[in-house]
C-alpha atoms as a PDB file:
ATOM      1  CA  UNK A   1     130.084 112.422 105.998  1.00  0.00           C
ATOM      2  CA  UNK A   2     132.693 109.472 105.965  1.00  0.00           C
ATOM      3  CA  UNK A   3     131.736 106.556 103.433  1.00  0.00           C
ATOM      4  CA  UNK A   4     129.906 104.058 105.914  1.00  0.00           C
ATOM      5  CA  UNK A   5     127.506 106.779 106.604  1.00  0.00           C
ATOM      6  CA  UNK A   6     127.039 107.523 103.073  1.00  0.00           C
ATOM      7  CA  UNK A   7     126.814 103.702 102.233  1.00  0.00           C
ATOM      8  CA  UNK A   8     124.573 103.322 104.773  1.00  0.00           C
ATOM      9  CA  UNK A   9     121.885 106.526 103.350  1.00  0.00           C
ATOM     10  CA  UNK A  10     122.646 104.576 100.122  1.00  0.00           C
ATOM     11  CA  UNK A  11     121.099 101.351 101.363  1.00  0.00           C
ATOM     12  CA  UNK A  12     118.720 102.996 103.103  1.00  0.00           C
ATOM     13  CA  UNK A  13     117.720 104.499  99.888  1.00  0.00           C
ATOM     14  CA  UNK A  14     117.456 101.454  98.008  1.00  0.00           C
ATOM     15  CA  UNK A  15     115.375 100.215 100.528  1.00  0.00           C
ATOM     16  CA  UNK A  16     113.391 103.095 100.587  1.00  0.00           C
ATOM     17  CA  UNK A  17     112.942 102.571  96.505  1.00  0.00           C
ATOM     18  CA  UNK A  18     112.223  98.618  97.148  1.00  0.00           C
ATOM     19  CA  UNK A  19     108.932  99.987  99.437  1.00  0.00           C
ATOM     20  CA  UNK A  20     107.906 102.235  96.251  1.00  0.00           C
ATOM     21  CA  UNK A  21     107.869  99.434  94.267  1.00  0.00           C
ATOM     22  CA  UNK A  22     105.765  97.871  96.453  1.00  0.00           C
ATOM     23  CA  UNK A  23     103.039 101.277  96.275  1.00  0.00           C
ATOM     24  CA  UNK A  24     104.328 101.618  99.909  1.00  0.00           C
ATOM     25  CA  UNK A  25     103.569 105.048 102.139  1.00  0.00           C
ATOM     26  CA  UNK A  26     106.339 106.805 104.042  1.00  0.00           C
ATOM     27  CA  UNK A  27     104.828 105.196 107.151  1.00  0.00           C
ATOM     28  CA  UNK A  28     104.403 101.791 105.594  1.00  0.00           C
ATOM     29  CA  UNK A  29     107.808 101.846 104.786  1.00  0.00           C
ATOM     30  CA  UNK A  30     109.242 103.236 108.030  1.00  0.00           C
ATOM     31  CA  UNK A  31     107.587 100.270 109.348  1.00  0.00           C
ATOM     32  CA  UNK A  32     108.564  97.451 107.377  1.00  0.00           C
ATOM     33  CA  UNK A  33     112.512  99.307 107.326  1.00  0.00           C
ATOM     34  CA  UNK A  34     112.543  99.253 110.929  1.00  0.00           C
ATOM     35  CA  UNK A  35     110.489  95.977 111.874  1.00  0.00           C
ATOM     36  CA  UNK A  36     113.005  93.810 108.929  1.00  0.00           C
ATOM     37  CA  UNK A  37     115.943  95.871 108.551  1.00  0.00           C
ATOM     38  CA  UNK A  38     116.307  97.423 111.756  1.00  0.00           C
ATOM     39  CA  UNK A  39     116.033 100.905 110.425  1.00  0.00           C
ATOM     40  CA  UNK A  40     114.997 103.551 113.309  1.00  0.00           C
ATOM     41  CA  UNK A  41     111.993 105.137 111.750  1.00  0.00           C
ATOM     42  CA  UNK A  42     113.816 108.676 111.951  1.00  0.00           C
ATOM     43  CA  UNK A  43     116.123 107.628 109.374  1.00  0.00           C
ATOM     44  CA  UNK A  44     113.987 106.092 107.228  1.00  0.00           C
ATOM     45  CA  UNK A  45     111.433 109.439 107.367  1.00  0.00           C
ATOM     46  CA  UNK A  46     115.123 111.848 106.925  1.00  0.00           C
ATOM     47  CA  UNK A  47     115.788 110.220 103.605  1.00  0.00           C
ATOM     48  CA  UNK A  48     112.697 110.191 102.094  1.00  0.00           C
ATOM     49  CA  UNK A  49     111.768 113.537 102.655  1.00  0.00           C
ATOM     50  CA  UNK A  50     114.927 114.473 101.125  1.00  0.00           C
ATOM     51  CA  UNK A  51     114.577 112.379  98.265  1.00  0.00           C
ATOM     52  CA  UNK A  52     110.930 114.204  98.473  1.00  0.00           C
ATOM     53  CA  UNK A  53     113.085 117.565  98.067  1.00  0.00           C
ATOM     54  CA  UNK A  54     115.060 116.076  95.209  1.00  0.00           C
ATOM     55  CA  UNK A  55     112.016 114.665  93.504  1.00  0.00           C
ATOM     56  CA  UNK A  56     109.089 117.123  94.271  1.00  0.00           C
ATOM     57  CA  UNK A  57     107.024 116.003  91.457  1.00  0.00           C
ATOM     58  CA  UNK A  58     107.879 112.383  91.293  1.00  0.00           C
ATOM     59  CA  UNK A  59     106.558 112.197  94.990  1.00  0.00           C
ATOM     60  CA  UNK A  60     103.645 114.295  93.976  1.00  0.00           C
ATOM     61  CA  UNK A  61     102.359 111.726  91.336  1.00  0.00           C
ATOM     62  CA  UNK A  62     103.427 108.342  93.670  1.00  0.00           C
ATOM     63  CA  UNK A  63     101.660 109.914  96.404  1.00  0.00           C
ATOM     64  CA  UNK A  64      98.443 109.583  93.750  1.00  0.00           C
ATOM     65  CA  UNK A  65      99.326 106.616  92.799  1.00  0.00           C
ATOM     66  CA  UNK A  66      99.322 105.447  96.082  1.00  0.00           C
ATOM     67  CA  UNK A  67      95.733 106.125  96.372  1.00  0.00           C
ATOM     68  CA  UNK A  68      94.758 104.104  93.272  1.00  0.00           C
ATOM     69  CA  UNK A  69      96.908 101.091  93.771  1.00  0.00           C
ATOM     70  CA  UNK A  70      95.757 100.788  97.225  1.00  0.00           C
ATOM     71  CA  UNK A  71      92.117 100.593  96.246  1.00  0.00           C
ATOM     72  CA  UNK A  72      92.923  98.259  93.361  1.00  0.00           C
ATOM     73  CA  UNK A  73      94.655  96.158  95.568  1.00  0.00           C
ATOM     74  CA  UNK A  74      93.161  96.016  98.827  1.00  0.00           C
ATOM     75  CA  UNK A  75      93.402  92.058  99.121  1.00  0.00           C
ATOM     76  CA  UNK A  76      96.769  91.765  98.354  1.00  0.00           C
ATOM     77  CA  UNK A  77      99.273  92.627 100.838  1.00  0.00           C
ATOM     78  CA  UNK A  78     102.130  94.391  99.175  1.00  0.00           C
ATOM     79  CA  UNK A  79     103.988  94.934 102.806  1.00  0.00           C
ATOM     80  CA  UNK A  80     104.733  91.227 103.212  1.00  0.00           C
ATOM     81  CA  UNK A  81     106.603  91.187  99.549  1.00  0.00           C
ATOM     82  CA  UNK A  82     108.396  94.030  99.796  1.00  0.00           C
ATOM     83  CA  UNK A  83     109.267  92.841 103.308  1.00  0.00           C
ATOM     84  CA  UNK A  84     110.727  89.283 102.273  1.00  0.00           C
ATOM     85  CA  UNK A  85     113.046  91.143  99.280  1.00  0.00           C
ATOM     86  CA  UNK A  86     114.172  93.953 102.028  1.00  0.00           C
ATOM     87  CA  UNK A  87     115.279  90.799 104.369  1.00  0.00           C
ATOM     88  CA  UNK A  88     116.958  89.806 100.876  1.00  0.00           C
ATOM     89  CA  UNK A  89     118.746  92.919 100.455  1.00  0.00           C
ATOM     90  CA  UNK A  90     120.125  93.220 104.089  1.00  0.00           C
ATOM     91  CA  UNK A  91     121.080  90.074 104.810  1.00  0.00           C
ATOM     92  CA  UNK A  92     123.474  90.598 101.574  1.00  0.00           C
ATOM     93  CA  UNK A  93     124.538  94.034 102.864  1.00  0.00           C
ATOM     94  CA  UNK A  94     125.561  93.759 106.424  1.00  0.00           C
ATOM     95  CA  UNK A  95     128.890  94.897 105.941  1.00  0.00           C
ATOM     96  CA  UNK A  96     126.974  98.034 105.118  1.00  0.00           C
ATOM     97  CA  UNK A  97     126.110  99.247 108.632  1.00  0.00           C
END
């Protein structure tokens, strides 16, 4: 792998962890990645199941949290947020892709 591909799984990693924050799913986030940082959905879905691999238990317990802070938070919208600071985070890193 030659370093912009591995700087660009790196962003798209951080981007993945900026949905997370956000209690985003997988498809939530493939979403937003693709619709605000024109991520192709198949990327997006690559490096989060192998940060799933990685992280088996981690993902285990978010995927439950998920669940709660969904129905704690079902006015908010916690896609537009994480949206606005992944437009943030591209716009700085274009010299990533």
């Amino acid at each position: 792998m030659d370093d912009s591909s591995a700087s660009y799984i790196r962003l798209v990693h951080r981007l993945i962890e900026e949905c997370m924050l956000f209690n985003m799913s997988r498809e939530e986030c493939m979403e937003a990645l693709s619709k605000h940082a024109n991520i192709k959905p198949v990327i997006t879905s690559t490096v989060w199941k192998e940060l799933e691999k990685e992280n088996k238990e981690f993902f285990e317990a978010y995927s439950r949290s998920i669940a709660e802070a969904k129905s704690e938070r079902a006015s908010d919208d916690p896609q537009r947020e994480a949206s606005k600071r992944i437009h943030n985070m591209v716009s700085g890193s274009d010299s990533h892709q």
